[in-house]
N, C-alpha and C. Protein backbone atom coordinates (compact mmCIF):
# COMPACT_ATOMS: atom_id res chain seq x y z
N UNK A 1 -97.83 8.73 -0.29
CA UNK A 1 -96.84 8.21 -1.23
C UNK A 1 -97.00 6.68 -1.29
N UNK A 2 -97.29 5.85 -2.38
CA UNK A 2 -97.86 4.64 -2.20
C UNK A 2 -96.32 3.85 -2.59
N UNK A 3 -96.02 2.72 -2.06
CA UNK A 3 -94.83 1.65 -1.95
C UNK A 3 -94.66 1.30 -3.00
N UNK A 4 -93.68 1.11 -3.27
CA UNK A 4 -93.29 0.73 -4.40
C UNK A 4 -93.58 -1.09 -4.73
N UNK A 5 -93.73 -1.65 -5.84
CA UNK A 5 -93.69 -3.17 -5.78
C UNK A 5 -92.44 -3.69 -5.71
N UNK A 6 -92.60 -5.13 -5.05
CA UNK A 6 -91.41 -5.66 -4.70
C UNK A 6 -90.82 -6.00 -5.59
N UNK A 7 -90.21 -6.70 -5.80
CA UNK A 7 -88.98 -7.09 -7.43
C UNK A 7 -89.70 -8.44 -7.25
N UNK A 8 -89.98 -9.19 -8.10
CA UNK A 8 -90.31 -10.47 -8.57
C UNK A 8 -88.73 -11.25 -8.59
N UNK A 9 -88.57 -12.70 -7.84
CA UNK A 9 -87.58 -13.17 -7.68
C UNK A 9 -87.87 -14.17 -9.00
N UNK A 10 -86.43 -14.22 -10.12
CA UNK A 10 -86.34 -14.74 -11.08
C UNK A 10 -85.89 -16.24 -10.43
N UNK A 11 -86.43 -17.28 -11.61
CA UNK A 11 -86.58 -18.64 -11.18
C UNK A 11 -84.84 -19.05 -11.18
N UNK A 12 -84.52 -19.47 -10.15
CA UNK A 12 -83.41 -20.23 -10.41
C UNK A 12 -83.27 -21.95 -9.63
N UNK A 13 -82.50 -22.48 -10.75
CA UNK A 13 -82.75 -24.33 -11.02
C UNK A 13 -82.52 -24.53 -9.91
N UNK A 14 -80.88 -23.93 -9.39
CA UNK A 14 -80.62 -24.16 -7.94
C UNK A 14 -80.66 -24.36 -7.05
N UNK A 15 -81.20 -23.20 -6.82
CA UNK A 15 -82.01 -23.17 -5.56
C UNK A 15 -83.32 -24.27 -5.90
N UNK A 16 -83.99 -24.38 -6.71
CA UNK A 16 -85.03 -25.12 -6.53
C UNK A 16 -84.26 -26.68 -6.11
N UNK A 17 -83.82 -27.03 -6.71
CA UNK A 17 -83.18 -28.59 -6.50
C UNK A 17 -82.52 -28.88 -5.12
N UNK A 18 -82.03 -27.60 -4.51
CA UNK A 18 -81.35 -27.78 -3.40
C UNK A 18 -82.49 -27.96 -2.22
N UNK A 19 -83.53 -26.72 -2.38
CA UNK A 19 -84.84 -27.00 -1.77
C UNK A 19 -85.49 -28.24 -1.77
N UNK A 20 -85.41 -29.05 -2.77
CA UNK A 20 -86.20 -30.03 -3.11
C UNK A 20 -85.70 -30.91 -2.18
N UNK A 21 -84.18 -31.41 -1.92
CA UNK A 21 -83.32 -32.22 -1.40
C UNK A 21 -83.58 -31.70 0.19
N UNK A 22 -83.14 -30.78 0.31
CA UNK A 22 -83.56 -30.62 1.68
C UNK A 22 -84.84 -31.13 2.35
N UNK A 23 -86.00 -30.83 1.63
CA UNK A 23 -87.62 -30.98 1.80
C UNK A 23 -87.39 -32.96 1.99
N UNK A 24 -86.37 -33.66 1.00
CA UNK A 24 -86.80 -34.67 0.73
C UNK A 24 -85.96 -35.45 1.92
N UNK A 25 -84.65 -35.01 2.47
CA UNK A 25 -83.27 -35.70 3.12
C UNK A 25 -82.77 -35.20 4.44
N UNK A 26 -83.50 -34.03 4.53
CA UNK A 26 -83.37 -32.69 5.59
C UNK A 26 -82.24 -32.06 5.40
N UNK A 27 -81.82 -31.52 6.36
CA UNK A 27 -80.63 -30.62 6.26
C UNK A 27 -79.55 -31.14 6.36
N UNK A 28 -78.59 -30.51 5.83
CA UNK A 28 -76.94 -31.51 5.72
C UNK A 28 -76.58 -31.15 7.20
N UNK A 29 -75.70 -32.18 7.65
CA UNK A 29 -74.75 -31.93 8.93
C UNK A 29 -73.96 -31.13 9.03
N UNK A 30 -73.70 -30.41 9.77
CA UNK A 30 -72.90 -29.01 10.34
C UNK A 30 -71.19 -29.70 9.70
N UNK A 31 -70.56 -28.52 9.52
CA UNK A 31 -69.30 -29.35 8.54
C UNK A 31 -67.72 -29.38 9.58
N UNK A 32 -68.02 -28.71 10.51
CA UNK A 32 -67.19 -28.91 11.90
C UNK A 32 -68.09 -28.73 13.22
N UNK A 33 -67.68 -30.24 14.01
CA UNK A 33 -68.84 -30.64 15.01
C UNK A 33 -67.64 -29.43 15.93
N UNK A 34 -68.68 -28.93 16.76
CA UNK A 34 -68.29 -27.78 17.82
C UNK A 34 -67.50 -28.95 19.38
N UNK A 35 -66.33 -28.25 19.54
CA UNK A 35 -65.30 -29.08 20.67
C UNK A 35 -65.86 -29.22 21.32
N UNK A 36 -65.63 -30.60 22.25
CA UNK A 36 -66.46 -30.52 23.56
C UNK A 36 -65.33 -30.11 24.67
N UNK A 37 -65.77 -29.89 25.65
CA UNK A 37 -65.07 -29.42 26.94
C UNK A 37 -63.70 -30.73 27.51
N UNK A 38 -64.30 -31.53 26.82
CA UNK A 38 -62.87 -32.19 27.11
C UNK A 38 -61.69 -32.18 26.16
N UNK A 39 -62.32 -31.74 24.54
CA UNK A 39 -61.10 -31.49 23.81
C UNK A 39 -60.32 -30.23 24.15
N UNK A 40 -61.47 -29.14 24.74
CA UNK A 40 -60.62 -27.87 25.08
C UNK A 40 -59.42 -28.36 26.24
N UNK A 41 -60.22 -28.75 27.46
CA UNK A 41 -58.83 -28.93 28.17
C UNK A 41 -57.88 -29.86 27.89
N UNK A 42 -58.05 -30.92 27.14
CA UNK A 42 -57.09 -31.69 26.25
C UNK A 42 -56.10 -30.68 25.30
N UNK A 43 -56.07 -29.50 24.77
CA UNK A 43 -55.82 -29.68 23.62
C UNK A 43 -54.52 -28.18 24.53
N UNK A 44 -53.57 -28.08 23.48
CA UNK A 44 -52.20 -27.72 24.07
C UNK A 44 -52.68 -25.93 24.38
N UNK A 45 -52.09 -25.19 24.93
CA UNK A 45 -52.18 -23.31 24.74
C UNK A 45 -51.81 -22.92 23.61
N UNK A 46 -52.56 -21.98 22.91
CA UNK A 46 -52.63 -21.55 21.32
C UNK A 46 -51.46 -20.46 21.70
N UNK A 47 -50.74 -19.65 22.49
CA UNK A 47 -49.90 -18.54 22.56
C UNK A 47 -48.71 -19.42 23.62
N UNK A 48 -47.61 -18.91 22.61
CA UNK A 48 -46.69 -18.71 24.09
C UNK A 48 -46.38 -18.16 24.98
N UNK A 49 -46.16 -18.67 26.54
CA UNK A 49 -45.80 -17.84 27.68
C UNK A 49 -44.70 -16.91 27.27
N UNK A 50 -45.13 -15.59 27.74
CA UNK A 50 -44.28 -14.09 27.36
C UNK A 50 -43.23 -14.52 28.59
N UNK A 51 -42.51 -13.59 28.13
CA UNK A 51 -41.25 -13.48 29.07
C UNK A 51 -41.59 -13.12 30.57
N UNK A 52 -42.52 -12.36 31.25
CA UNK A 52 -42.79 -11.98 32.37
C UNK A 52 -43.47 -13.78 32.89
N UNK A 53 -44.54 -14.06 32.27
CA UNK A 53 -44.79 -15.89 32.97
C UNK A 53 -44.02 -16.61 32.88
N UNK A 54 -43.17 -16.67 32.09
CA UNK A 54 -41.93 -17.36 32.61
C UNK A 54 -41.44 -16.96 33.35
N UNK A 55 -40.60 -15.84 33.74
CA UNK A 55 -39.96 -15.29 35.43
C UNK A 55 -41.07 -15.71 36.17
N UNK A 56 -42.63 -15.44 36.50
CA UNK A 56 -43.12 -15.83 37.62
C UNK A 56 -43.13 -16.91 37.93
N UNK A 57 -42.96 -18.00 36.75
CA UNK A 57 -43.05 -19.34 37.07
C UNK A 57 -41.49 -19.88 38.03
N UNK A 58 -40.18 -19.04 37.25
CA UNK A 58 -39.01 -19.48 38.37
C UNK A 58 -39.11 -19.22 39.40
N UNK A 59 -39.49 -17.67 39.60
CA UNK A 59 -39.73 -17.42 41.28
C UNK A 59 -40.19 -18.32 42.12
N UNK A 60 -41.71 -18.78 41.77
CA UNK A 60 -42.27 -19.55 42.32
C UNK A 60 -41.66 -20.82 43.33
């Protein structure tokens, strides 16, 4: 059974111009720089303590 042909990719401006820029400027900068380990422990707890961590914390 012989393969079928691939689809021919139709020209688009787009993509060509975006290619071009890249080829010419490189790649754009990532659009949120990833936290560093000091913003994590800087930065407040995303959930609030449930009712049971709070009692363990009075016991304490």
């Amino acid at each position: 059974m012989p393969l079928p042909k691939p689809e021919k990719q139709a020209f688009s401006a787009t993509k060509a111009v975006k290619a071009n820029a890249r080829e010419r400027l490189g790649s754009p900068p990532p659009s949120h720089p990833l936290p560093t380990l000091k913003d994590k422990i800087a930065s407040p707890p995303k959930h609030k303590e449930t009712l049971a961590q709070l009692l363990e914390e009075k016991e304490e």
